[in-house]
C-alpha atoms as a PDB file:
ATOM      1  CA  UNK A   1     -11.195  25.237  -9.903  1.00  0.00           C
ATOM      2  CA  UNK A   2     -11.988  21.744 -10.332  1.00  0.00           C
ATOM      3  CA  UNK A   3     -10.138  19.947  -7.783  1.00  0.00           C
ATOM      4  CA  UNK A   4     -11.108  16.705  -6.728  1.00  0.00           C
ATOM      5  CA  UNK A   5     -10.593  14.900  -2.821  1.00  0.00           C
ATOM      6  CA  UNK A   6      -8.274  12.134  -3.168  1.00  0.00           C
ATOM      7  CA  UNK A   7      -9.597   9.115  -0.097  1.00  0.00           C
ATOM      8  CA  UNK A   8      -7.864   8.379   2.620  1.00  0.00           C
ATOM      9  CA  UNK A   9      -6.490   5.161   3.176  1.00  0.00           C
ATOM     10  CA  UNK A  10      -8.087   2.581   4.984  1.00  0.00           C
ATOM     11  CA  UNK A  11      -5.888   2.649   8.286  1.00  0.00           C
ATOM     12  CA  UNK A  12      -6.252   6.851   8.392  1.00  0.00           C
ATOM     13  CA  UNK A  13      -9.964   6.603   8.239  1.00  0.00           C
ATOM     14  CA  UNK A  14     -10.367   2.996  10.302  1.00  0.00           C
ATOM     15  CA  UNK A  15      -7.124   3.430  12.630  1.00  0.00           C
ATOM     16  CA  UNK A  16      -5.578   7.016  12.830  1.00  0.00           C
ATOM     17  CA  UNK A  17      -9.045   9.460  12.884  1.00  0.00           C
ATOM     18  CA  UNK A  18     -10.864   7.033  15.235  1.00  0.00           C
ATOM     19  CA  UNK A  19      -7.498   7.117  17.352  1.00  0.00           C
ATOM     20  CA  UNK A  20      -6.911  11.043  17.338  1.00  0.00           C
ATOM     21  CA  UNK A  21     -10.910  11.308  18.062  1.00  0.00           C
ATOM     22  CA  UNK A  22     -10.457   9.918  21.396  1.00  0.00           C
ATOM     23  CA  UNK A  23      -7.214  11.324  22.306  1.00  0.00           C
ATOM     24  CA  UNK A  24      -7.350  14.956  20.890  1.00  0.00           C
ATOM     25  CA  UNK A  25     -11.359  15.465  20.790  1.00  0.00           C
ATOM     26  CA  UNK A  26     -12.428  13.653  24.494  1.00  0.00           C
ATOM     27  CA  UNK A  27      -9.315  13.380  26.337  1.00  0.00           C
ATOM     28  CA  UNK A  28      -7.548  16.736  25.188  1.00  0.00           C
ATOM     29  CA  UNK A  29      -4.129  15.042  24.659  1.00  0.00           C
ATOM     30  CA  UNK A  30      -1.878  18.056  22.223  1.00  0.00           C
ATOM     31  CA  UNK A  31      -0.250  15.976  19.579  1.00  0.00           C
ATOM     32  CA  UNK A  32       1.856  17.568  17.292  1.00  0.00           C
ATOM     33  CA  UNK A  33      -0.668  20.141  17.284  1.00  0.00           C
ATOM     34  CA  UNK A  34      -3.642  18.082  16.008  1.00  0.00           C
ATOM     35  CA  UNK A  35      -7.453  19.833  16.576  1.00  0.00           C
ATOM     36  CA  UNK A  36     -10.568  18.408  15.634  1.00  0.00           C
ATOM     37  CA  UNK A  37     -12.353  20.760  13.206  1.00  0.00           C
ATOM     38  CA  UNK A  38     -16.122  21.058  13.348  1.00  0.00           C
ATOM     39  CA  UNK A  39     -17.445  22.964  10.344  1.00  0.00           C
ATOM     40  CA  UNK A  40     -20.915  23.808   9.624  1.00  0.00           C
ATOM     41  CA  UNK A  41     -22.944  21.809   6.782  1.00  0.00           C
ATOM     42  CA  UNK A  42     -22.569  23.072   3.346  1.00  0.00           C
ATOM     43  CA  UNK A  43     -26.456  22.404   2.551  1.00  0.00           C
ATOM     44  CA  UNK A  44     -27.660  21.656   6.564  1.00  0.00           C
ATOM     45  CA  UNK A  45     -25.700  24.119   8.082  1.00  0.00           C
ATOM     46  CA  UNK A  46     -25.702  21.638  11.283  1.00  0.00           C
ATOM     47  CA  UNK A  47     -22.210  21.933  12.866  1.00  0.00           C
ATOM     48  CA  UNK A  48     -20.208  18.625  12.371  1.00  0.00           C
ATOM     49  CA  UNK A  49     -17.275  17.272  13.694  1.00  0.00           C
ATOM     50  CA  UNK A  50     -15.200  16.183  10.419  1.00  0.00           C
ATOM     51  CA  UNK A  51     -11.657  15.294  10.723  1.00  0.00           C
ATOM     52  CA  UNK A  52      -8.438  15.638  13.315  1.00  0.00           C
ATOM     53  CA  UNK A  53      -6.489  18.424  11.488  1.00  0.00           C
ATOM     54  CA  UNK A  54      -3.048  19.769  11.815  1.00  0.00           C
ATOM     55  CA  UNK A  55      -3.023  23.776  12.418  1.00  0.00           C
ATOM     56  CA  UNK A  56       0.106  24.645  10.771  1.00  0.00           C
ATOM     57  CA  UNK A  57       2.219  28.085  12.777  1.00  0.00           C
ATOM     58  CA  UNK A  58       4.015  29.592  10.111  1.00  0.00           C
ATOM     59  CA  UNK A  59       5.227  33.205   9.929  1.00  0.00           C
ATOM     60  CA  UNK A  60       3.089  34.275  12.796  1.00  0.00           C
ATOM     61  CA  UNK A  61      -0.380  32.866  11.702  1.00  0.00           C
ATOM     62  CA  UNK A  62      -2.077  29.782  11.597  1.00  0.00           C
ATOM     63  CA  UNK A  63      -2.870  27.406   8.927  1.00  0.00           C
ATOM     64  CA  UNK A  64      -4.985  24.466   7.898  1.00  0.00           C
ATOM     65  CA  UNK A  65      -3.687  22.332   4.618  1.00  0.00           C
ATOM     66  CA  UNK A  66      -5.968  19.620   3.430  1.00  0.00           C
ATOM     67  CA  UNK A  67      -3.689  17.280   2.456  1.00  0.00           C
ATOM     68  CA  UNK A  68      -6.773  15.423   0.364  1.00  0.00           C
ATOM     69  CA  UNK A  69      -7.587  17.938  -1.702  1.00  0.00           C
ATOM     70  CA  UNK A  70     -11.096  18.777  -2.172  1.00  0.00           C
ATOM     71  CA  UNK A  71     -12.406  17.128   0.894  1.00  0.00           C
ATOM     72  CA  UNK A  72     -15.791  17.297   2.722  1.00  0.00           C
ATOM     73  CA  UNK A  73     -14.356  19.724   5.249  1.00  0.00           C
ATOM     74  CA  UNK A  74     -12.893  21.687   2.576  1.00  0.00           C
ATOM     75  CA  UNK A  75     -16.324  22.276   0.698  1.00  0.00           C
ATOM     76  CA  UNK A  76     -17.802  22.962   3.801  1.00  0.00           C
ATOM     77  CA  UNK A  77     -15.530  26.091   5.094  1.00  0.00           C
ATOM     78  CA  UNK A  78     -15.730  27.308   1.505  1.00  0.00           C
ATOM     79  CA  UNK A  79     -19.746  27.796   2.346  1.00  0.00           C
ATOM     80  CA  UNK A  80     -19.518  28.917   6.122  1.00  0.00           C
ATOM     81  CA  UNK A  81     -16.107  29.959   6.634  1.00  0.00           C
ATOM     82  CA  UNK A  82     -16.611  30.211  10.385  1.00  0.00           C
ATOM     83  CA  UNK A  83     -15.399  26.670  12.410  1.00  0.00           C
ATOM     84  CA  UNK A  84     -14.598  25.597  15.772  1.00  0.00           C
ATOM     85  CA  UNK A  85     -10.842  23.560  16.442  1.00  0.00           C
ATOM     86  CA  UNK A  86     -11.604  21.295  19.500  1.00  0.00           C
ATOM     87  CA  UNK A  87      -8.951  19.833  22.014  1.00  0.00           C
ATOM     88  CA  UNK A  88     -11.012  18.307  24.705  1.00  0.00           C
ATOM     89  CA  UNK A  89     -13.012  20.411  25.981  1.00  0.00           C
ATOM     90  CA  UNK A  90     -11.306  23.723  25.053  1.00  0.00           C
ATOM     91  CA  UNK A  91     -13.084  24.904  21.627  1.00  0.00           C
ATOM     92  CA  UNK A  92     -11.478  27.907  19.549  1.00  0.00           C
ATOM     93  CA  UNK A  93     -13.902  29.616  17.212  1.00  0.00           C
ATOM     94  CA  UNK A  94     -12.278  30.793  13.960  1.00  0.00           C
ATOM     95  CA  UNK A  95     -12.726  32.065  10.659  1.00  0.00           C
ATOM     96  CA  UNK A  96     -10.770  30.500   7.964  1.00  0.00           C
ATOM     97  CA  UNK A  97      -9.867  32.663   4.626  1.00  0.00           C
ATOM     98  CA  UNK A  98      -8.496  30.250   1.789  1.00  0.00           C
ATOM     99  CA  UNK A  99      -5.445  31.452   0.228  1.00  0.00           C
ATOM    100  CA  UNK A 100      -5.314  31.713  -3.345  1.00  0.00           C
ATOM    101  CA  UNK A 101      -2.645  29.483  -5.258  1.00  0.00           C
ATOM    102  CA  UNK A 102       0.143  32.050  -5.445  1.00  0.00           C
ATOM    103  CA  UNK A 103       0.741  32.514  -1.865  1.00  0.00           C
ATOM    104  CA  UNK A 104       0.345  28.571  -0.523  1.00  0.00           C
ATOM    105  CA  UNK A 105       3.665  27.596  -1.732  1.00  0.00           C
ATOM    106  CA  UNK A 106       5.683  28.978   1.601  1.00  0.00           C
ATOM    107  CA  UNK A 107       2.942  27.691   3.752  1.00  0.00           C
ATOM    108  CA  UNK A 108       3.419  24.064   2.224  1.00  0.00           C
ATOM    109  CA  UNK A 109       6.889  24.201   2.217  1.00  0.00           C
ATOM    110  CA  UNK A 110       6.527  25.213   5.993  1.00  0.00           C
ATOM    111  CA  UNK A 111       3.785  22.070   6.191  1.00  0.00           C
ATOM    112  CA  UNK A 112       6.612  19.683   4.810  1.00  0.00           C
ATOM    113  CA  UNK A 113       9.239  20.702   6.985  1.00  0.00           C
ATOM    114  CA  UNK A 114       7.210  20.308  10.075  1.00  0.00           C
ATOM    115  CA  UNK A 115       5.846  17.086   9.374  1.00  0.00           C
ATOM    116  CA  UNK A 116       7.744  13.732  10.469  1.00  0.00           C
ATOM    117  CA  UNK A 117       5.062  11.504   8.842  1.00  0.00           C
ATOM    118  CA  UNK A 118       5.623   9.810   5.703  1.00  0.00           C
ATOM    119  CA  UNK A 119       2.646   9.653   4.274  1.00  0.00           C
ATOM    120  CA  UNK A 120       2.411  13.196   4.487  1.00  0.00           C
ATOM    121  CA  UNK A 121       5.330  14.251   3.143  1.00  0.00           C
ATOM    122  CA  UNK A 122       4.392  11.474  -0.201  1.00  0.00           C
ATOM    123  CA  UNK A 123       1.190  13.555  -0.399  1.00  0.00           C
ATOM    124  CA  UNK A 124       2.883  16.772  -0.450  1.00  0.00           C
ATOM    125  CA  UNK A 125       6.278  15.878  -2.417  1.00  0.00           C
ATOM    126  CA  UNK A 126       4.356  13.575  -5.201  1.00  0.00           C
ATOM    127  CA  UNK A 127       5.171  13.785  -8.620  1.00  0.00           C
ATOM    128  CA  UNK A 128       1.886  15.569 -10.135  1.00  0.00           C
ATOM    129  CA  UNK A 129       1.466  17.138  -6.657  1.00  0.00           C
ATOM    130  CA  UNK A 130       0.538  21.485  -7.528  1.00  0.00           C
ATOM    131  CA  UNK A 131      -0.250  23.580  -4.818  1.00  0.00           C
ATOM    132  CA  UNK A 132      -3.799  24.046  -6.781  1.00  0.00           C
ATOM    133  CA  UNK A 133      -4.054  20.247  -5.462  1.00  0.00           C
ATOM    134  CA  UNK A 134      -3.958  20.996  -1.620  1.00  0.00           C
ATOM    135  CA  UNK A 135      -6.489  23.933  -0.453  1.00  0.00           C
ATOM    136  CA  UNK A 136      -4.697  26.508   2.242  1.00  0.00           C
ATOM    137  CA  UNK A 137      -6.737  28.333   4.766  1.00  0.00           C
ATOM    138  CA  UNK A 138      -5.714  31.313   7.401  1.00  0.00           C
ATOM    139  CA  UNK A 139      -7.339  31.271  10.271  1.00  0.00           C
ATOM    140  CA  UNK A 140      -7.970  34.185  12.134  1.00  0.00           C
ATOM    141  CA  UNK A 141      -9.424  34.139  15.468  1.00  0.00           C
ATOM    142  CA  UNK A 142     -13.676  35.004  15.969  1.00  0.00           C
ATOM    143  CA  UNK A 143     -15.157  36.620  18.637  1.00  0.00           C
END
Protein backbone atom coordinates (compact mmCIF):
# COMPACT_ATOMS: atom_id res chain seq x y z
CA UNK A 1 0.00 0.00 0.00
CA UNK A 2 1.52 2.95 -1.41
CA UNK A 3 -0.47 5.77 -0.29
CA UNK A 4 0.85 9.06 -0.24
CA UNK A 5 -0.15 12.30 2.46
CA UNK A 6 -1.77 14.91 0.53
CA UNK A 7 -0.59 18.75 2.56
CA UNK A 8 -2.70 20.66 4.24
CA UNK A 9 -3.53 23.95 3.21
CA UNK A 10 -1.90 26.87 4.34
CA UNK A 11 -4.74 28.31 6.71
CA UNK A 12 -5.21 24.48 8.41
CA UNK A 13 -1.58 24.30 9.20
CA UNK A 14 -0.95 28.38 9.87
CA UNK A 15 -4.65 29.20 11.21
CA UNK A 16 -6.85 26.14 12.25
CA UNK A 17 -4.01 23.61 14.12
CA UNK A 18 -2.32 26.59 15.85
CA UNK A 19 -6.02 27.65 16.85
CA UNK A 20 -7.33 24.11 18.08
CA UNK A 21 -3.71 23.79 19.91
CA UNK A 22 -4.60 26.41 22.27
CA UNK A 23 -8.17 25.79 22.70
CA UNK A 24 -8.43 21.90 22.77
CA UNK A 25 -4.66 21.02 23.96
CA UNK A 26 -4.10 24.04 26.91
CA UNK A 27 -7.43 25.30 27.60
CA UNK A 28 -9.51 21.94 27.29
CA UNK A 29 -12.35 23.60 25.28
CA UNK A 30 -14.54 20.09 23.56
CA UNK A 31 -15.13 21.10 20.01
CA UNK A 32 -16.95 18.94 17.96
CA UNK A 33 -15.02 16.35 19.57
CA UNK A 34 -11.51 17.45 18.51
CA UNK A 35 -8.32 15.73 20.69
CA UNK A 36 -4.86 16.37 20.19
CA UNK A 37 -3.07 13.10 19.35
CA UNK A 38 0.45 12.53 20.62
CA UNK A 39 2.01 9.48 18.98
CA UNK A 40 5.33 8.11 19.59
CA UNK A 41 8.27 8.63 16.89
CA UNK A 42 8.42 6.15 14.17
CA UNK A 43 12.44 6.09 14.29
CA UNK A 44 12.86 8.25 17.94
CA UNK A 45 10.18 6.77 19.64
CA UNK A 46 9.96 10.30 21.61
CA UNK A 47 6.22 10.98 22.17
CA UNK A 48 5.04 14.00 20.00
CA UNK A 49 2.20 16.02 19.89
CA UNK A 50 1.14 15.92 16.01
CA UNK A 51 -2.15 17.18 14.99
CA UNK A 52 -5.86 18.18 16.54
CA UNK A 53 -7.86 15.10 15.37
CA UNK A 54 -11.48 14.31 15.20
CA UNK A 55 -12.40 10.89 17.17
CA UNK A 56 -15.21 9.73 15.15
CA UNK A 57 -18.32 7.58 17.59
CA UNK A 58 -19.75 5.31 15.26
CA UNK A 59 -21.55 2.05 16.05
CA UNK A 60 -20.34 2.00 19.58
CA UNK A 61 -16.51 2.54 19.05
CA UNK A 62 -14.27 5.16 18.32
CA UNK A 63 -12.48 6.21 15.31
CA UNK A 64 -9.67 8.30 13.92
CA UNK A 65 -9.79 9.07 9.87
CA UNK A 66 -6.84 10.87 8.46
CA UNK A 67 -8.36 12.84 6.13
CA UNK A 68 -4.60 13.43 4.45
CA UNK A 69 -3.85 10.24 3.73
CA UNK A 70 -0.55 8.96 4.57
CA UNK A 71 0.35 11.56 7.07
CA UNK A 72 3.16 11.81 9.70
CA UNK A 73 0.78 10.72 12.42
CA UNK A 74 -0.41 8.01 10.34
CA UNK A 75 3.17 6.41 9.81
CA UNK A 76 3.78 6.87 13.23
CA UNK A 77 0.72 4.73 14.88
CA UNK A 78 1.46 2.18 12.17
CA UNK A 79 5.03 1.70 14.20
CA UNK A 80 3.78 2.18 17.90
CA UNK A 81 0.20 1.75 17.80
CA UNK A 82 -0.18 2.95 21.38
CA UNK A 83 -1.11 7.10 21.59
CA UNK A 84 -2.40 9.48 23.99
CA UNK A 85 -5.75 11.95 22.83
CA UNK A 86 -5.26 15.16 24.96
CA UNK A 87 -8.07 17.73 25.95
CA UNK A 88 -6.39 20.00 28.37
CA UNK A 89 -5.15 18.39 30.81
CA UNK A 90 -7.21 15.16 30.70
CA UNK A 91 -4.99 12.56 28.55
CA UNK A 92 -6.65 9.14 27.33
CA UNK A 93 -4.15 6.44 26.52
CA UNK A 94 -5.22 4.23 23.59
CA UNK A 95 -4.31 1.72 21.22
CA UNK A 96 -5.30 2.27 17.72
CA UNK A 97 -5.85 -0.94 15.26
CA UNK A 98 -6.08 0.27 11.49
CA UNK A 99 -8.89 -1.16 9.69
CA UNK A 100 -8.29 -2.79 6.56
CA UNK A 101 -10.00 -1.26 3.32
CA UNK A 102 -13.12 -3.43 3.31
CA UNK A 103 -14.56 -2.38 6.51
CA UNK A 104 -13.72 1.71 6.40
CA UNK A 105 -16.45 2.44 4.06
CA UNK A 106 -19.37 2.67 6.98
CA UNK A 107 -16.97 4.44 9.19
CA UNK A 108 -16.41 7.20 6.40
CA UNK A 109 -19.75 7.39 5.49
CA UNK A 110 -20.42 7.92 9.33
CA UNK A 111 -17.24 10.62 9.13
CA UNK A 112 -19.19 12.52 6.27
CA UNK A 113 -22.37 12.69 7.86
CA UNK A 114 -21.03 14.08 11.03
CA UNK A 115 -18.96 16.62 9.63
CA UNK A 116 -20.37 20.30 8.89
CA UNK A 117 -17.03 21.45 7.37
CA UNK A 118 -16.56 21.81 3.81
CA UNK A 119 -13.37 21.12 3.29
CA UNK A 120 -13.86 17.94 4.82
CA UNK A 121 -16.57 16.71 3.19
CA UNK A 122 -14.41 17.85 -0.53
CA UNK A 123 -11.70 15.57 0.92
CA UNK A 124 -13.92 12.77 1.56
CA UNK A 125 -16.57 13.12 -1.45
CA UNK A 126 -13.69 13.95 -4.23
CA UNK A 127 -13.76 12.49 -7.43
CA UNK A 128 -10.63 9.96 -7.25
CA UNK A 129 -11.28 9.85 -3.47
CA UNK A 130 -11.03 5.45 -2.44
CA UNK A 131 -11.27 4.53 0.95
CA UNK A 132 -7.53 3.00 0.34
CA UNK A 133 -6.85 6.97 0.22
CA UNK A 134 -7.92 7.81 3.90
CA UNK A 135 -6.31 5.35 6.68
CA UNK A 136 -9.11 4.22 9.52
CA UNK A 137 -8.05 3.36 12.98
CA UNK A 138 -10.17 1.77 16.12
CA UNK A 139 -9.23 2.79 19.11
CA UNK A 140 -9.59 0.80 21.99
CA UNK A 141 -8.91 2.03 25.35
CA UNK A 142 -5.12 1.04 27.27
CA UNK A 143 -4.59 0.48 30.64
Amino acid sequence: MTLTARRPSWSERRLVAPLLQLLVGRLGLDIDQVRMLEVRGRHSGAWHTTTPVKVLTHAGQRYLVSLHGNSDWVRNLRVHPQARLRLGRDIQQVTAVELPDDLKAPVLEAYLAATRRRTTRQLLTGTDTRAQDHPVFQLQASP
